[in-house]
Protein backbone atom coordinates (compact mmCIF):
# COMPACT_ATOMS: atom_id res chain seq x y z
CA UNK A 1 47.62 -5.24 -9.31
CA UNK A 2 47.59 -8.96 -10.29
CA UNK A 3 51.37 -9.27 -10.36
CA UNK A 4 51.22 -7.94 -6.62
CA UNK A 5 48.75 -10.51 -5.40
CA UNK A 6 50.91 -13.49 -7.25
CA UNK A 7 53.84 -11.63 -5.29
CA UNK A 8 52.01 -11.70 -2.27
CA UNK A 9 50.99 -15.43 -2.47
CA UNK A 10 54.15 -16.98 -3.93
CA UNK A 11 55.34 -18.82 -0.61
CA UNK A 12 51.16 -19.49 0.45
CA UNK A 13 51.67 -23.30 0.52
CA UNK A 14 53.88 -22.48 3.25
CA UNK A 15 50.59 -21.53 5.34
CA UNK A 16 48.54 -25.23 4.46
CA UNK A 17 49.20 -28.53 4.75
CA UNK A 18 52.16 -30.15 3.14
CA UNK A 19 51.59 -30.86 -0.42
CA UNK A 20 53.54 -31.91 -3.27
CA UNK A 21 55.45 -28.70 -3.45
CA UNK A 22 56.84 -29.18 0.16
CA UNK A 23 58.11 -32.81 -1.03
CA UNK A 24 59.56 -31.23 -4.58
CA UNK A 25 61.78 -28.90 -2.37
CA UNK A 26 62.26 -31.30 0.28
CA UNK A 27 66.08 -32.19 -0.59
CA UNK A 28 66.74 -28.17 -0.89
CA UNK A 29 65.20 -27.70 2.79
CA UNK A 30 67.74 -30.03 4.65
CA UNK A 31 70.57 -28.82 2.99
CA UNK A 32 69.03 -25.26 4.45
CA UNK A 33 68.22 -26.49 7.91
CA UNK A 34 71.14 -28.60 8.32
CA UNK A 35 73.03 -25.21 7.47
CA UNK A 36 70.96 -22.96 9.78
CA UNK A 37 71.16 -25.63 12.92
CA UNK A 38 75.04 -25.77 12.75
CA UNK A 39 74.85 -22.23 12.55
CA UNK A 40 72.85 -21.31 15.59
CA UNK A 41 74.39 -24.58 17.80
CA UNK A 42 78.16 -24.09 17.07
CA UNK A 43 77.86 -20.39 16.37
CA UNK A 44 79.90 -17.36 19.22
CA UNK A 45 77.99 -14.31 18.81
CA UNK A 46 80.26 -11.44 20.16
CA UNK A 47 79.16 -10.38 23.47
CA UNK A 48 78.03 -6.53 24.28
CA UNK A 49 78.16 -5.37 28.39
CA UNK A 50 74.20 -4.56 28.27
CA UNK A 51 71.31 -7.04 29.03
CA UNK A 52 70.34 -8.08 25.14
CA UNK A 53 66.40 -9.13 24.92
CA UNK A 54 65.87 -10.69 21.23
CA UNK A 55 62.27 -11.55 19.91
CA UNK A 56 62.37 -13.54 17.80
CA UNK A 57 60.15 -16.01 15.68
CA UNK A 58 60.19 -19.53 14.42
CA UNK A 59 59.42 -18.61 10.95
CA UNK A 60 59.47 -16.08 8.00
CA UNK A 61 56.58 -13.75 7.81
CA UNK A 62 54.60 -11.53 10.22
CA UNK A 63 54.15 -13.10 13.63
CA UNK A 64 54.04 -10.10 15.90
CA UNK A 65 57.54 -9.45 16.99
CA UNK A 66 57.01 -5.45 15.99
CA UNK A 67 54.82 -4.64 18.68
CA UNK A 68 56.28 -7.07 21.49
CA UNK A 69 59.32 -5.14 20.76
CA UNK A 70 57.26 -1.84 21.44
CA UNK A 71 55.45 -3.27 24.38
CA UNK A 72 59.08 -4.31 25.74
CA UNK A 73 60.51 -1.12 24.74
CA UNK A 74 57.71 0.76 26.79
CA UNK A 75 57.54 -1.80 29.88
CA UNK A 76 61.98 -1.07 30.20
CA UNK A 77 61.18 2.47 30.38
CA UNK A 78 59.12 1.90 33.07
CA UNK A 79 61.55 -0.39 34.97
CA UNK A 80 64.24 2.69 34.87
CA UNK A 81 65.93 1.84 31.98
CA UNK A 82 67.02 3.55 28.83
CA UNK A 83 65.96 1.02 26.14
CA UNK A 84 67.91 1.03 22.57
CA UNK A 85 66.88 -1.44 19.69
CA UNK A 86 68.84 -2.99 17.46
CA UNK A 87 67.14 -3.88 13.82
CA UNK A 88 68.48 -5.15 10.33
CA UNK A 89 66.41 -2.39 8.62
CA UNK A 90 65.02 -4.75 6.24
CA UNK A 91 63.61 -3.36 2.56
CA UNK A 92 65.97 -0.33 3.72
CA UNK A 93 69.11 0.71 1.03
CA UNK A 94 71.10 2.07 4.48
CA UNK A 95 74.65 0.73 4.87
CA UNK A 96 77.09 0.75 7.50
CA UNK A 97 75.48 1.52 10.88
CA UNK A 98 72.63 4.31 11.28
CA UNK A 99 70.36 6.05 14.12
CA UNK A 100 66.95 6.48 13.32
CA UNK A 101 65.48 9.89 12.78
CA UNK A 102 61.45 9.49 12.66
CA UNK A 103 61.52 13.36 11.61
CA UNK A 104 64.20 13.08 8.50
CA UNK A 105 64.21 9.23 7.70
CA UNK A 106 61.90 7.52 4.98
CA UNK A 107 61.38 3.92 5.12
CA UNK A 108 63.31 3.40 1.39
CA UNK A 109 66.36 4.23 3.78
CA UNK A 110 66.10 2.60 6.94
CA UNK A 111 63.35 0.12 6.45
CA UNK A 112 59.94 0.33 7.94
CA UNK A 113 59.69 -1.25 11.19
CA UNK A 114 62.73 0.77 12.35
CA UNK A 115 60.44 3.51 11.95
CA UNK A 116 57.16 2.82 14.07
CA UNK A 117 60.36 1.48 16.54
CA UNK A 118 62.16 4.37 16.77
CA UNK A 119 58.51 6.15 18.57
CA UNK A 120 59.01 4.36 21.50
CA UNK A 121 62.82 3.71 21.67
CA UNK A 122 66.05 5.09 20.39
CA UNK A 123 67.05 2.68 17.18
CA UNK A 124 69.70 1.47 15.19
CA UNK A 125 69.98 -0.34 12.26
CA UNK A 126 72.70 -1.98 10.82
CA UNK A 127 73.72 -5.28 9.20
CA UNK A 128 76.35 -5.72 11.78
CA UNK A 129 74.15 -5.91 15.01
CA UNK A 130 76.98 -5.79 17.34
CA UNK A 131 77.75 -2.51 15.78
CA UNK A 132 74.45 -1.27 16.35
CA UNK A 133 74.33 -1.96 19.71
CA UNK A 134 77.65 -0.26 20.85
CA UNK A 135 75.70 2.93 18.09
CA UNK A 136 73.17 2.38 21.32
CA UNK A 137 75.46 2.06 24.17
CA UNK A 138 77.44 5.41 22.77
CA UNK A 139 73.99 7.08 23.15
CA UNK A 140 73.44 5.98 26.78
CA UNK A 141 71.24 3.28 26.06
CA UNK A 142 71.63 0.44 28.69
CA UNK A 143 69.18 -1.96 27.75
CA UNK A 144 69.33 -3.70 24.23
CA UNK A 145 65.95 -5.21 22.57
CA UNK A 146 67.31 -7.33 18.99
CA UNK A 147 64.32 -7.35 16.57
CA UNK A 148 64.81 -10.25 15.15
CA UNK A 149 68.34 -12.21 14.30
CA UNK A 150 67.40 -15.14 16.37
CA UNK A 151 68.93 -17.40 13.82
CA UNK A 152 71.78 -15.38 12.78
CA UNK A 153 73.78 -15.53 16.28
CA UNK A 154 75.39 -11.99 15.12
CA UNK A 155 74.80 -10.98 18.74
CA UNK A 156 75.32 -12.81 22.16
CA UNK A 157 71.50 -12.49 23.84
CA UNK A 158 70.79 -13.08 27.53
CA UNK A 159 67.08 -13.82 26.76
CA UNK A 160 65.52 -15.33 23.45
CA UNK A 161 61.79 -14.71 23.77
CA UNK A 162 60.24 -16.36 20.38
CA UNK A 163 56.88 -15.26 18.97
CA UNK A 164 54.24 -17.53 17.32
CA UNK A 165 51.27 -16.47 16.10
CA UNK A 166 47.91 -18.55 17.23
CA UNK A 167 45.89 -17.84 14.11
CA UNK A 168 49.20 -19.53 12.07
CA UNK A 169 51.39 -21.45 14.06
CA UNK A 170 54.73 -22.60 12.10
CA UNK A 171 52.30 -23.53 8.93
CA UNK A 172 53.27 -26.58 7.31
CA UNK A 173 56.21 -27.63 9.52
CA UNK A 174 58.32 -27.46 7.19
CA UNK A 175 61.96 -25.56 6.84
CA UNK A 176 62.77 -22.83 3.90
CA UNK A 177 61.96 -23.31 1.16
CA UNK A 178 59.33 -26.02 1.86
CA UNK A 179 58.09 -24.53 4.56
CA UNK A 180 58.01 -21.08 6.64
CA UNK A 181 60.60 -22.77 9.21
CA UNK A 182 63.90 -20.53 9.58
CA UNK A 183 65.74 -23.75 10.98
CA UNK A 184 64.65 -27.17 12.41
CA UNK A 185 62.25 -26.66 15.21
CA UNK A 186 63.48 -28.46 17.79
CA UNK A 187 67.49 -26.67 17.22
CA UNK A 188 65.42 -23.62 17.75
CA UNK A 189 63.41 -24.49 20.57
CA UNK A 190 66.32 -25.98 22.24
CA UNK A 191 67.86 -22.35 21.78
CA UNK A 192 65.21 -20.04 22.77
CA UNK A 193 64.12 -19.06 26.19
CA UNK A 194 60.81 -18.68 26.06
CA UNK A 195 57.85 -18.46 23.72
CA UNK A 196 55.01 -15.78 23.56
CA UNK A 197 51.85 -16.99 21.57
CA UNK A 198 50.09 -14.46 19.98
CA UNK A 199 46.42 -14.41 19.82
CA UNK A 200 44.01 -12.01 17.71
CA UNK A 201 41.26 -10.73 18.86
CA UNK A 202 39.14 -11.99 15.60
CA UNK A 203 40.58 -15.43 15.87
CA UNK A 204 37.70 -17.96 15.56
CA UNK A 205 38.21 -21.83 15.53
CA UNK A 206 41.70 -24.27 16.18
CA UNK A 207 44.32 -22.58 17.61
CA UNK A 208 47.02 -23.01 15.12
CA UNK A 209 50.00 -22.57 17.60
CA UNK A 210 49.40 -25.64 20.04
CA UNK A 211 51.95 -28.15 18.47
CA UNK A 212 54.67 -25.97 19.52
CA UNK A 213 53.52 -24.92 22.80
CA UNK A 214 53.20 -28.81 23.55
CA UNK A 215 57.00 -29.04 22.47
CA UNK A 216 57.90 -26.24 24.29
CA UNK A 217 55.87 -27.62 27.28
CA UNK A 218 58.29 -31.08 26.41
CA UNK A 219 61.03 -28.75 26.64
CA UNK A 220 60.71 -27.23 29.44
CA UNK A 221 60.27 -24.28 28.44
CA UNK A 222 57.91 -21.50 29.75
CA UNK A 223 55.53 -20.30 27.48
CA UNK A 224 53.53 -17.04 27.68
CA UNK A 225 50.13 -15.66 26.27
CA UNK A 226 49.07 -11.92 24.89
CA UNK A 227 46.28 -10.99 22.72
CA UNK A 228 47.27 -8.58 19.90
CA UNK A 229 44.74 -5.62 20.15
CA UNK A 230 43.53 -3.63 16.86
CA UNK A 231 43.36 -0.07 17.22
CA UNK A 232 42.45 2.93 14.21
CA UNK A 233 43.74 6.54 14.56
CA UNK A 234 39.99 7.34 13.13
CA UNK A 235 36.38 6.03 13.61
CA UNK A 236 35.89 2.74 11.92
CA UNK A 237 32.15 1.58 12.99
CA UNK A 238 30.04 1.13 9.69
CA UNK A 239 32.51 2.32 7.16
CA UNK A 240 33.58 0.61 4.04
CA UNK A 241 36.90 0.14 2.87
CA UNK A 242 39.52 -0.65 0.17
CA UNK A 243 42.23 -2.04 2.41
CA UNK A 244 45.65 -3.14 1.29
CA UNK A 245 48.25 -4.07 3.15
CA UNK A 246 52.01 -5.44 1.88
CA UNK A 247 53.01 -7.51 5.45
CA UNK A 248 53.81 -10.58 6.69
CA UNK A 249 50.27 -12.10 6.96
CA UNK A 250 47.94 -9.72 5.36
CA UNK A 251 44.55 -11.31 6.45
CA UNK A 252 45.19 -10.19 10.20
CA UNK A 253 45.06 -6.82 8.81
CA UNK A 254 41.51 -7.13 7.16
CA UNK A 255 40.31 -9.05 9.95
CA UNK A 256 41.04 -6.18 12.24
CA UNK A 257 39.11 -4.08 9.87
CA UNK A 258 36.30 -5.67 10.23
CA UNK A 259 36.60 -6.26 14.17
CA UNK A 260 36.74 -3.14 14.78
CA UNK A 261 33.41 -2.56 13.02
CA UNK A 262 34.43 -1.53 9.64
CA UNK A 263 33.67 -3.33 5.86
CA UNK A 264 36.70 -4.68 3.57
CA UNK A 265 35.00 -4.82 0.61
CA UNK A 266 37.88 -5.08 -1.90
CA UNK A 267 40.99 -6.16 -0.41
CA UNK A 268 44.87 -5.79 -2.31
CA UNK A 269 47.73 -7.65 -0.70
CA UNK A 270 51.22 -7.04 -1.69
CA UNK A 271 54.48 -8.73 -1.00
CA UNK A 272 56.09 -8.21 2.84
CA UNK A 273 57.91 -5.14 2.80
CA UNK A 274 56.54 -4.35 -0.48
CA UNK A 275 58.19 -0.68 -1.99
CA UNK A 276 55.17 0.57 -3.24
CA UNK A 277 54.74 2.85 -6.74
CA UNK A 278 53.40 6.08 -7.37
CA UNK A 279 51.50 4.06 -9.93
CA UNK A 280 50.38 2.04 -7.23
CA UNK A 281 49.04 4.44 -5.51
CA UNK A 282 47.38 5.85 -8.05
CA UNK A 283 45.32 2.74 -8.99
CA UNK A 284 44.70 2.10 -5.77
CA UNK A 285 43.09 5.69 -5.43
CA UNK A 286 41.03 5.26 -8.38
CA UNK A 287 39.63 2.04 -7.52
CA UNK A 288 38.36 3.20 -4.04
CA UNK A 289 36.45 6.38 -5.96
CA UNK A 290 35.03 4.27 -8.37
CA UNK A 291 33.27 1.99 -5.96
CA UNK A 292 33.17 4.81 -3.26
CA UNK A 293 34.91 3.17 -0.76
CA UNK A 294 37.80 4.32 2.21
CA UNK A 295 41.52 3.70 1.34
CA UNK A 296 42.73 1.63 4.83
CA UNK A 297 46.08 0.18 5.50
CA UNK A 298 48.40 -0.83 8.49
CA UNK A 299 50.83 1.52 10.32
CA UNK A 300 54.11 -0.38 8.70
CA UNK A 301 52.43 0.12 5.47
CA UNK A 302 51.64 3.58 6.02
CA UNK A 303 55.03 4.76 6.84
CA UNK A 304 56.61 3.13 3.50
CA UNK A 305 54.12 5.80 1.52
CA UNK A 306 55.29 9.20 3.04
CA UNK A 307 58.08 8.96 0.26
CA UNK A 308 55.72 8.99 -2.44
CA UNK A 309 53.68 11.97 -0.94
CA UNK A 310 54.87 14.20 -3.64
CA UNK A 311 54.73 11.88 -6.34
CA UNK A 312 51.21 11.20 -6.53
CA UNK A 313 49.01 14.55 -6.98
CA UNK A 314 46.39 15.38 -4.19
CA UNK A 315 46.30 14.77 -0.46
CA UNK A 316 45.25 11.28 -0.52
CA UNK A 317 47.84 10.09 2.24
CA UNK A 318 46.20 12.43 5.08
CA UNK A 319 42.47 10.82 3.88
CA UNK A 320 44.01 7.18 4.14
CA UNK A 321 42.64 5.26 7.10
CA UNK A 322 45.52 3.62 9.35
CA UNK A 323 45.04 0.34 11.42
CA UNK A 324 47.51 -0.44 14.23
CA UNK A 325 47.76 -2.97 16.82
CA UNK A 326 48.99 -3.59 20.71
CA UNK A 327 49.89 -6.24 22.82
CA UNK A 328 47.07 -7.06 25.72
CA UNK A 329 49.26 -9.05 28.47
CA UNK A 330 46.41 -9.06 30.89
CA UNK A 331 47.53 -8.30 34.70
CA UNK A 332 49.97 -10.63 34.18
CA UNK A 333 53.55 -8.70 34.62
CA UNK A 334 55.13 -11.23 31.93
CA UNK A 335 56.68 -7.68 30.48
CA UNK A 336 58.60 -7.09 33.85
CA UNK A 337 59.14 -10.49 34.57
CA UNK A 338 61.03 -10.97 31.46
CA UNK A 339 62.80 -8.05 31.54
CA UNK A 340 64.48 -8.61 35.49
CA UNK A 341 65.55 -11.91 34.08
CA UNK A 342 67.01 -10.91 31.08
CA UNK A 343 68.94 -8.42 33.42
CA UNK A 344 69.77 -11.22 35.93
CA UNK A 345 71.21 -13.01 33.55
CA UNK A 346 73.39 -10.37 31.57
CA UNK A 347 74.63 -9.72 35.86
CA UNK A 348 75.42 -13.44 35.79
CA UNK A 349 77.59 -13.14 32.02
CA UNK A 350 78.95 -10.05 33.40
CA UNK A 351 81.58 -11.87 35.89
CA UNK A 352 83.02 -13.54 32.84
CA UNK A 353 83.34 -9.89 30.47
């Protein structure tokens, strides 16, 4: 379990002010952004005839663009529209282009956030996004929502709305692989369209996230505010838990344990997308007997274990406790807003297709 937790925290300087190992990879980190900003500036992402939404994020690591997608996937139903999203399946083995089936697919296949996606919309996952989307537009979809690929201009968007977490912000400042930055901040602000900061329920204290919603302010661009909600599929209030969790930013996870009334009283953190081990499980099982405690994990996390179902003896994956979140907008329509201008201006790119 040790090895997991150095896995885990191998990039956690990322996360704190910028120390000496931010100035060791310093030379490394322009080569990378200078790279990445010629990329998304000079870059021609082939263009699809459907109104592309992308949520993106400034860095690596969990910020909350899974359930803005969902919340934007739910809000275009709504407006009339047959929603489709297109992800990169990451931590799945899948190649070429695929459509996700919830019932058949396992997460070692298509990746995990494809699957908590695919309740709520019709996805597709492919390296290729382009290819996924015309997967989409084949299946009627006329509304495209990119999960991520931001950065990678592999897809013309009409509407780049990028996600940054309050409790986090962009960490250090710094680009890959001093820092959690995916490119030079201001090449991607000057990019996106819009941000959405992200605020937990549990946060306490400085909100990490107001240097870039200054810039953004600088930039002219409009910036929006949600508050991610935790929710449990089973009564939380006064229980005590082994959680573990292999995400993006683990702590959210435990903190939403504990907001909704439960106890973490051992916690186990694993890397992002972590493929986890029947002998994982196993330990993990025997650890919450021995000190009587509640196996709890996220939703992502919980889909990656169905595969091992059968590989572990014992029904321990119908007795482990599953922790989800939502977005909380407010009465604020941001969703609709967003989503009429993202169609406005696919109607304005449509004269020139």
């Amino acid at each position: 379990m040790a090895a997991n937790k150095t896995q885990a925290d191998i990039s956690g300087f990322w996360w704190r002010k910028a120390g000496w190992q931010s100035a060791l990879l310093s030379p490394v980190a322009a080569i990378y952004g200078s790279v990445a900003k010629k990329r998304m500036v000079n870059a021609e992402p082939p263009e699809i005839a459907m109104p592309v939404l992308c949520i993106g994020n400034f860095t690596v690591g969990g910020a909350g663009k899974t359930p803005t997608c969902i919340a934007f996937a739910e809000a275009a139903k709504a407006e009339g529209f047959k929603p489709g999203i297109v992800s990169r399946g990451y931590g799945g083995s899948f190649k070429g282009v695929h459509l996700v089936d919830v019932a058949q697919d396992t997460a070692k296949l298509t990746g995990d956030e494809p699957l908590l996606l695919a309740r709520h919309a019709m996805v597709a996952v492919s390296a290729n996004r382009l290819h996924a989307a015309q997967l989409l537009e084949k299946h009627g979809c006329n509304f495209i929502i990119m999960d991520d690929g931001f950065q990678s201009a592999r897809l013309f968007y009409d509407y780049a709305l990028l996600v940054v977490d309050a409790s986090r912000g962009i960490g250090n400042g710094k680009i890959i692989p001093a820092g959690p930055l995916r490119a030079p901040l201001m090449a991607q602000m000057q990019q996106a369209s819009a941000l959405l900061r992200i605020t937990p329920n549990h946060l306490k204290g400085e909100d990490a996230s107001e240097n870039v919603i200054r810039m953004a302010a600088r930039s002219n661009k409009p910036f929006f505010d949600a508050r991610l909600v935790s929710v449990a599929e089973q009564p939380v209030e006064g229980k005590k838990f082994l959680a573990f969790a292999g995400i993006g930013n683990p702590q959210k996870f435990y903190d939403s344990v504990t907001e909704l009334g439960g106890e973490v009283v051992i916690s186990r953190s694993f890397g992002d997308h972590y493929n986890y081990k029947p002998e994982d499980i196993r330990q993990l099982i025997a650890e919450a007997r021995e000190a009587n405690l509640i196996l709890a994990t996220t939703a992502k996390d919980y889909v990656r274990l169905h595969g091992l179902q059968s590989a572990v003896e014992g029904n321990w994956l119908r007795d482990i406790a599953v922790f989800d979140v939502r977005l909380d907008f407010g009465r604020e329509k941001i969703l609709q807003r967003i989503i009429k201008t993202t169609r406005q201006n696919f109607l304005e790119r449509s004269l020139d297709l």
